[in-house]
Structures are given as structure tokens and as C-alpha cells.
N, C-alpha and C. Protein backbone atom coordinates (compact mmCIF):
# COMPACT_ATOMS: atom_id res chain seq x y z
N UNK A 1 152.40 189.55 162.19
CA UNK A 1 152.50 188.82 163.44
C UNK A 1 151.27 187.94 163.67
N UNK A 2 150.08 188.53 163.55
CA UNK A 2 148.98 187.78 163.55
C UNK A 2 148.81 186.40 162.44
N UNK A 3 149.29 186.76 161.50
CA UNK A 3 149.81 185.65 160.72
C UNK A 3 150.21 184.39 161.43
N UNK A 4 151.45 184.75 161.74
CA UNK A 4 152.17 183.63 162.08
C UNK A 4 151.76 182.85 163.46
N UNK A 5 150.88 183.98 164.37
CA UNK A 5 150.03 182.92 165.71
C UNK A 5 148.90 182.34 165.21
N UNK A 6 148.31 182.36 164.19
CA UNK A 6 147.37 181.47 163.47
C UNK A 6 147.69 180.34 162.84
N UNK A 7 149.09 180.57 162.32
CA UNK A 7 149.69 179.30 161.36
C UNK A 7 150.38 178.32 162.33
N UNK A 8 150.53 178.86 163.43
CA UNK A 8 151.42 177.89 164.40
C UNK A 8 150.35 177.65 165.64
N UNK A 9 149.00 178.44 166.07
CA UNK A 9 148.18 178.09 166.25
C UNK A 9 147.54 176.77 165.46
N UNK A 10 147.04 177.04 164.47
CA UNK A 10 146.30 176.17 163.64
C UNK A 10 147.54 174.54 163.56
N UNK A 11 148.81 175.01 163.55
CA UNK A 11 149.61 173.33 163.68
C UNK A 11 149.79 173.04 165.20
N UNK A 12 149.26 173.58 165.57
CA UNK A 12 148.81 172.79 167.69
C UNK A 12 147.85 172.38 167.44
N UNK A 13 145.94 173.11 166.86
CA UNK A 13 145.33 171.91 166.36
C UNK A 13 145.28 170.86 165.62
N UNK A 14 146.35 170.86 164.73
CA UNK A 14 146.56 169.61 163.89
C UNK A 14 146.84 168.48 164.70
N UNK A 15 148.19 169.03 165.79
CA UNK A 15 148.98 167.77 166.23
C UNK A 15 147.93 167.32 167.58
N UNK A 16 147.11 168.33 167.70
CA UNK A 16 146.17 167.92 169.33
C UNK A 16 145.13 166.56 168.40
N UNK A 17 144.55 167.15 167.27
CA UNK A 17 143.52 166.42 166.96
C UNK A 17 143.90 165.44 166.47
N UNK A 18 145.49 165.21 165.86
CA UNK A 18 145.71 163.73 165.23
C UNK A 18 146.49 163.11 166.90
N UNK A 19 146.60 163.84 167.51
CA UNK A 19 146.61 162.61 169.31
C UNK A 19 145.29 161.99 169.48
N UNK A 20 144.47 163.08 169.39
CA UNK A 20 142.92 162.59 169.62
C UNK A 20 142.03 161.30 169.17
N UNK A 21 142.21 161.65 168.17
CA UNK A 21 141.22 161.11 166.96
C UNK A 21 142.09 159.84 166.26
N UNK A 22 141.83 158.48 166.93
CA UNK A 22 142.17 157.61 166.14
C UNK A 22 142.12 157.24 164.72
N UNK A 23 143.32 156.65 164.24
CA UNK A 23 143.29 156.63 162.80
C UNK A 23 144.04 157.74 162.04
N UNK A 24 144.66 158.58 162.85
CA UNK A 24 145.25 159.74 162.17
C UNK A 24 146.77 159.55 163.17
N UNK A 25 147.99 159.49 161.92
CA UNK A 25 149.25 159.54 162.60
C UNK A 25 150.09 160.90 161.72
N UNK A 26 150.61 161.64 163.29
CA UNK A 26 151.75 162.18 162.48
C UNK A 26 153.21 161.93 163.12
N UNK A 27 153.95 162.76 162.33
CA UNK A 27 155.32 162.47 163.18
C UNK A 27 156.07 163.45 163.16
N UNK A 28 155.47 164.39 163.63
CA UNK A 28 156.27 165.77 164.21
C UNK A 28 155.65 167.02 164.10
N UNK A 29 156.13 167.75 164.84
CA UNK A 29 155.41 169.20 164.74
C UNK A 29 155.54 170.08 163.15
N UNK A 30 156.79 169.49 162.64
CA UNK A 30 157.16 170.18 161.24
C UNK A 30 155.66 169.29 159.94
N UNK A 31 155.36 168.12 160.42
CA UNK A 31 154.75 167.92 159.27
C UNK A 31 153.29 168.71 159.78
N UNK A 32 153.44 168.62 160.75
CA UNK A 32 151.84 169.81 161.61
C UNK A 32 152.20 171.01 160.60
N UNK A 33 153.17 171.99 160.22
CA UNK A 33 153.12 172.74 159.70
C UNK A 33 153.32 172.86 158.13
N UNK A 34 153.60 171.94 157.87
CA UNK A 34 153.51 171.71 156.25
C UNK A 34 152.09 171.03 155.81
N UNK A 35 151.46 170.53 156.76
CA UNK A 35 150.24 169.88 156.69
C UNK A 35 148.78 171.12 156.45
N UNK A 36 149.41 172.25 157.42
CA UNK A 36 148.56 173.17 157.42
C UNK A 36 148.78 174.33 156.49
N UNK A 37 149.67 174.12 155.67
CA UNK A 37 150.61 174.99 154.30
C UNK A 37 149.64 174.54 153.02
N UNK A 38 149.44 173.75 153.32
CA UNK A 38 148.97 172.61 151.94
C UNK A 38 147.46 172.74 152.06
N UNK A 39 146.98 172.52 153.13
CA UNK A 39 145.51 172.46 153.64
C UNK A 39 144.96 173.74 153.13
N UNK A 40 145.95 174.77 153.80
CA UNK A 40 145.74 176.18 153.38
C UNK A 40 145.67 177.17 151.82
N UNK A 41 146.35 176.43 151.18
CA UNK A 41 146.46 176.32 150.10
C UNK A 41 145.42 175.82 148.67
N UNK A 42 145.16 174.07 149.18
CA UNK A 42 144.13 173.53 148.55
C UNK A 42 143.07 174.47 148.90
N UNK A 43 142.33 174.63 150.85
CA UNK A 43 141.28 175.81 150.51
C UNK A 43 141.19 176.63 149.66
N UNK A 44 141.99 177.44 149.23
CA UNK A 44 142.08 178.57 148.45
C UNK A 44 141.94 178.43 147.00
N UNK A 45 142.45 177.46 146.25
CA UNK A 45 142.55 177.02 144.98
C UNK A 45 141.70 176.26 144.74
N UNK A 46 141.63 174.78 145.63
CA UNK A 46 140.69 173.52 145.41
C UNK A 46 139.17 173.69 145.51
N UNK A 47 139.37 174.16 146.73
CA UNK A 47 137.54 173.79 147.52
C UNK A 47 136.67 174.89 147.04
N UNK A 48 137.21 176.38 146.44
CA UNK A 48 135.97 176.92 145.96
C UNK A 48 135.52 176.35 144.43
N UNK A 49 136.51 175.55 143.89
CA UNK A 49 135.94 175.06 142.37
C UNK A 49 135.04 173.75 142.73
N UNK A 50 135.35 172.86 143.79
CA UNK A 50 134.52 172.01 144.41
C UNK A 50 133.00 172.40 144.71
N UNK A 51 133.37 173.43 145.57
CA UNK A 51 131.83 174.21 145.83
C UNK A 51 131.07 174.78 144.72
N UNK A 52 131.58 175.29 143.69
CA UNK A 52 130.95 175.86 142.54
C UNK A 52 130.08 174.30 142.10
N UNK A 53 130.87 173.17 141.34
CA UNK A 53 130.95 172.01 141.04
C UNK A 53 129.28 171.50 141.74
N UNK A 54 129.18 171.31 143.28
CA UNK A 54 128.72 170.59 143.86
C UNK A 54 127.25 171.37 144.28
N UNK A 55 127.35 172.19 143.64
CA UNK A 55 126.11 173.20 144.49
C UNK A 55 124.70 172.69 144.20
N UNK A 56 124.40 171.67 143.25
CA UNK A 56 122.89 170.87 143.73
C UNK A 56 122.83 170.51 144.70
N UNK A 57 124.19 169.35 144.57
CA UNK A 57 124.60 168.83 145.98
C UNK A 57 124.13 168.88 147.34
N UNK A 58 124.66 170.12 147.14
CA UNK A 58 124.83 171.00 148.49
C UNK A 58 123.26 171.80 148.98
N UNK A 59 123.19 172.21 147.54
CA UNK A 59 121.62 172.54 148.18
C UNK A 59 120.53 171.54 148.68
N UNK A 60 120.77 170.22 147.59
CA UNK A 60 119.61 169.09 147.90
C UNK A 60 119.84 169.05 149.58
N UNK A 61 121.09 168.52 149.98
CA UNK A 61 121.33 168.09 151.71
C UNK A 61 121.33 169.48 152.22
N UNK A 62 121.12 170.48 152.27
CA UNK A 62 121.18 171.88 153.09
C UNK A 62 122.24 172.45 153.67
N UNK A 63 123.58 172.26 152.45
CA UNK A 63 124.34 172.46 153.11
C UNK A 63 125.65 171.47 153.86
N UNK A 64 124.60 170.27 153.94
CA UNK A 64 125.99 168.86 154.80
C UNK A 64 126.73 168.73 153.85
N UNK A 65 126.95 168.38 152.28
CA UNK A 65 127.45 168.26 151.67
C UNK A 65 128.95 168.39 151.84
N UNK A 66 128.90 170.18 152.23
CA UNK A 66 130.35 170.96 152.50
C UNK A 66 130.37 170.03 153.15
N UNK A 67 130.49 169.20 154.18
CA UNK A 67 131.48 168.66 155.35
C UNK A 67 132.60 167.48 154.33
N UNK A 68 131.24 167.08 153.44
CA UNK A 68 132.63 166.25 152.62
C UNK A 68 133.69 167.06 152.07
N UNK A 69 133.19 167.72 151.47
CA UNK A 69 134.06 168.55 150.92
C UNK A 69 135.15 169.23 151.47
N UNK A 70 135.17 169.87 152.43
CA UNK A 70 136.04 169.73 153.61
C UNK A 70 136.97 168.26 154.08
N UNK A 71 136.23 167.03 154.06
CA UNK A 71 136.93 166.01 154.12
C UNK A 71 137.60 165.53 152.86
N UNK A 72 137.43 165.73 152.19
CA UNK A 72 137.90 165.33 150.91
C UNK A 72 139.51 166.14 150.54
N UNK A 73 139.23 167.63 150.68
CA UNK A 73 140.33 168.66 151.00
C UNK A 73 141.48 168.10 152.06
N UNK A 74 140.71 167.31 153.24
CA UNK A 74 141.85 167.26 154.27
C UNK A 74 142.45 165.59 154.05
N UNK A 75 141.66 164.79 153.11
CA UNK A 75 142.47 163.87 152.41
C UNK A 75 143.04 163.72 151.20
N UNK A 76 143.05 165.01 150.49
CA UNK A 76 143.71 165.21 149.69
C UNK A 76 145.16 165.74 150.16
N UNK A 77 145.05 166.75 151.32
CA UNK A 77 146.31 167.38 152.24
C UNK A 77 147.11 166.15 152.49
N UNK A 78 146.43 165.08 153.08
CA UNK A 78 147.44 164.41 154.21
C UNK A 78 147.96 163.50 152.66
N UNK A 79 147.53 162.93 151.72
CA UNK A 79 148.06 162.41 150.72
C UNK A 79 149.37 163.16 150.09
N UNK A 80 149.54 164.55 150.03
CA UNK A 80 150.64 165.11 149.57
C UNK A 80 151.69 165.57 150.63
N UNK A 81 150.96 165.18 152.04
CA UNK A 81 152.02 165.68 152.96
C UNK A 81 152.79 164.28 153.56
N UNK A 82 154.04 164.03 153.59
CA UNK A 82 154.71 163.17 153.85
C UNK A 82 154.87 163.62 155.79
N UNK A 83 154.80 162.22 156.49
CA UNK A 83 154.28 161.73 157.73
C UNK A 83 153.62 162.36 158.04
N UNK A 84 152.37 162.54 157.93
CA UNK A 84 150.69 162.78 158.32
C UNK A 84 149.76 161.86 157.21
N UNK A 85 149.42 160.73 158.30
CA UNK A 85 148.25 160.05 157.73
C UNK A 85 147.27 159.63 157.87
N UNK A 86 146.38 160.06 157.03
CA UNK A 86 144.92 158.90 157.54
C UNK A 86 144.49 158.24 157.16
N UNK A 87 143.99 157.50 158.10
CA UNK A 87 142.72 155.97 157.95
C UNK A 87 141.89 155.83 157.33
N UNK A 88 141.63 156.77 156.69
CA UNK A 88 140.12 156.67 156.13
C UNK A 88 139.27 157.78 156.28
N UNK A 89 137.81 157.67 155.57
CA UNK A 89 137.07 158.69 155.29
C UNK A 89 136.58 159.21 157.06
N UNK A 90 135.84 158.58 157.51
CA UNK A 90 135.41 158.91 158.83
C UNK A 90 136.67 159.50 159.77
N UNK A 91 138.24 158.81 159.94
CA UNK A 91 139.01 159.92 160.52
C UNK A 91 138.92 161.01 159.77
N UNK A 92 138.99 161.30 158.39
CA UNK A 92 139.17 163.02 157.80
C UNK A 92 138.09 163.76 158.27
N UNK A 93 136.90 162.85 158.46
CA UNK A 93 135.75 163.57 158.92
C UNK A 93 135.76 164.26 159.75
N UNK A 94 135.97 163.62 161.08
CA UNK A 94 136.17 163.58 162.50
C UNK A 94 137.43 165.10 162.43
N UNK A 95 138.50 165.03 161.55
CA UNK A 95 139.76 166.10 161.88
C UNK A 95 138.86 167.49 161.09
N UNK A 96 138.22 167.08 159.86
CA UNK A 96 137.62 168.53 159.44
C UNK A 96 136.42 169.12 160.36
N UNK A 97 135.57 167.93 160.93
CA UNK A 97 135.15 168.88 161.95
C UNK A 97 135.52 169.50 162.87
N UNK A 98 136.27 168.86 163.46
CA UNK A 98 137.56 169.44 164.29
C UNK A 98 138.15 170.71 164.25
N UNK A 99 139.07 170.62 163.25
CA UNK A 99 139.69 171.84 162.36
C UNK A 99 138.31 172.90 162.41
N UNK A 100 137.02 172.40 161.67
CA UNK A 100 136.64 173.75 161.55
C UNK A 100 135.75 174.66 162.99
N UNK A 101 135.61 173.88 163.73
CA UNK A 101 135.43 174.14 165.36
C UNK A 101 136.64 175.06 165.55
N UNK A 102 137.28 174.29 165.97
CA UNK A 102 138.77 175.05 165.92
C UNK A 102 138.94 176.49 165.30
N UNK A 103 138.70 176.24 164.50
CA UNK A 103 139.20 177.84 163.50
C UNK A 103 137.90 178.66 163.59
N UNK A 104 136.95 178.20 163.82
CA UNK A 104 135.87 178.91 164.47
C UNK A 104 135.96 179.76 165.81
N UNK A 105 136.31 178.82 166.57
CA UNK A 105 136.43 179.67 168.10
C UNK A 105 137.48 180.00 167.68
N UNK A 106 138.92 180.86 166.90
CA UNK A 106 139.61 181.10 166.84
C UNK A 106 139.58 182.54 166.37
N UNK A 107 138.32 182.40 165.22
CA UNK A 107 137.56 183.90 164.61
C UNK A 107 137.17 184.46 165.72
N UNK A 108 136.77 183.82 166.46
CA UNK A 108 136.41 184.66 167.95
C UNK A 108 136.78 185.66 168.48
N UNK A 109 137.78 185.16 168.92
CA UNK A 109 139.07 186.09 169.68
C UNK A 109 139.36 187.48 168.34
N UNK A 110 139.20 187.28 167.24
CA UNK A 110 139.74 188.67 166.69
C UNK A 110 138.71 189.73 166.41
């Protein structure tokens, strides 16, 4: 159960932050949830071989690095998810910080 108020949680922040945040269109609550299927997914598979990959990177900047990396993940998402799109590097920016605010105060509550 907790599952599924996180996954349908987490596609209310999708569809709040692409109202928000110019440069980001979707077109419906269903691609909110296939958007966050995929997202969820690449995390798991993509972004820790990224992080392995990038870790001078990451150490030279202290860490900022991850935020691309995170953006990069959430423009790789919206590229395989059909109607959810973005503008460019600075909207993915803007939604992964977002997103990870979001899912932050979300660890909260449990």
C-alpha cells in the first residue's frame, strides 16, 4: 500500500512541477505515471553506473556534480516517455531539483 501512495504521490509532483516550471509540457496524469516508472527505473540501473563513472567529478565540485546527473537521468526519462517534454538542460534542472525536494520531505513523513 505504501507503495502505491508514493508512486501516485510522486506523479502529483511530476504534474505540479511540469505546471510550474516553464519549458516542461505534459499531457496527462497517465504520462505523470509512466514518466515516474521510467525515472524510477533509470535511478536504479542508470545513475549508480553514472556515479561510479563520474566520481572525480563529483569529488573535484563537492558533490554538485550529482545534480547533473540527476538532470541528465530526468532527460533521459522524458526522451523515452511519450507526452512529457522538455526544453532543455536548465528546465531538467529546475524539475530534478524539484523532484528531489519533493521526495525528500516525503522521507519525512515515514
Amino acid at each position: 500500500m505504501r507503495f502505491l501512495i508514493r508512486f501516485f504521490g510522486s506523479a502529483m509532483v511530476v504534474s505540479i512541477l511540469a505546471m510550474v516550471i516553464p519549458g516542461i509540457q505534459i499531457n496527462g496524469f497517465i504520462s505523470a505515471l509512466i514518466f515516474v516508472a521510467v525515472l524510477a527505473l533509470l535511478n536504479i540501473l542508470v545513475k549508480p553506473v553514472l556515479i561510479i563513472l563520474t566520481i572525480p567529478v563529483t569529488l573535484f565540485t563537492f558533490g554538485f556534480f550529482l545534480l547533473v546527473i540527476n538532470t541528465v537521468i530526468v532527460m533521459m526519462a522524458s526522451s523515452v516517455v511519450p507526452g512529457f517534454d522538455i526544453e532543455g538542460f536548465f528546465p531538467a534542472l529546475l524539475f530534478a531539483l524539484g523532484n528531489s525536494l519533493m521526495s525528500y520531505l516525503f522521507s519525512l513523513t515515514e
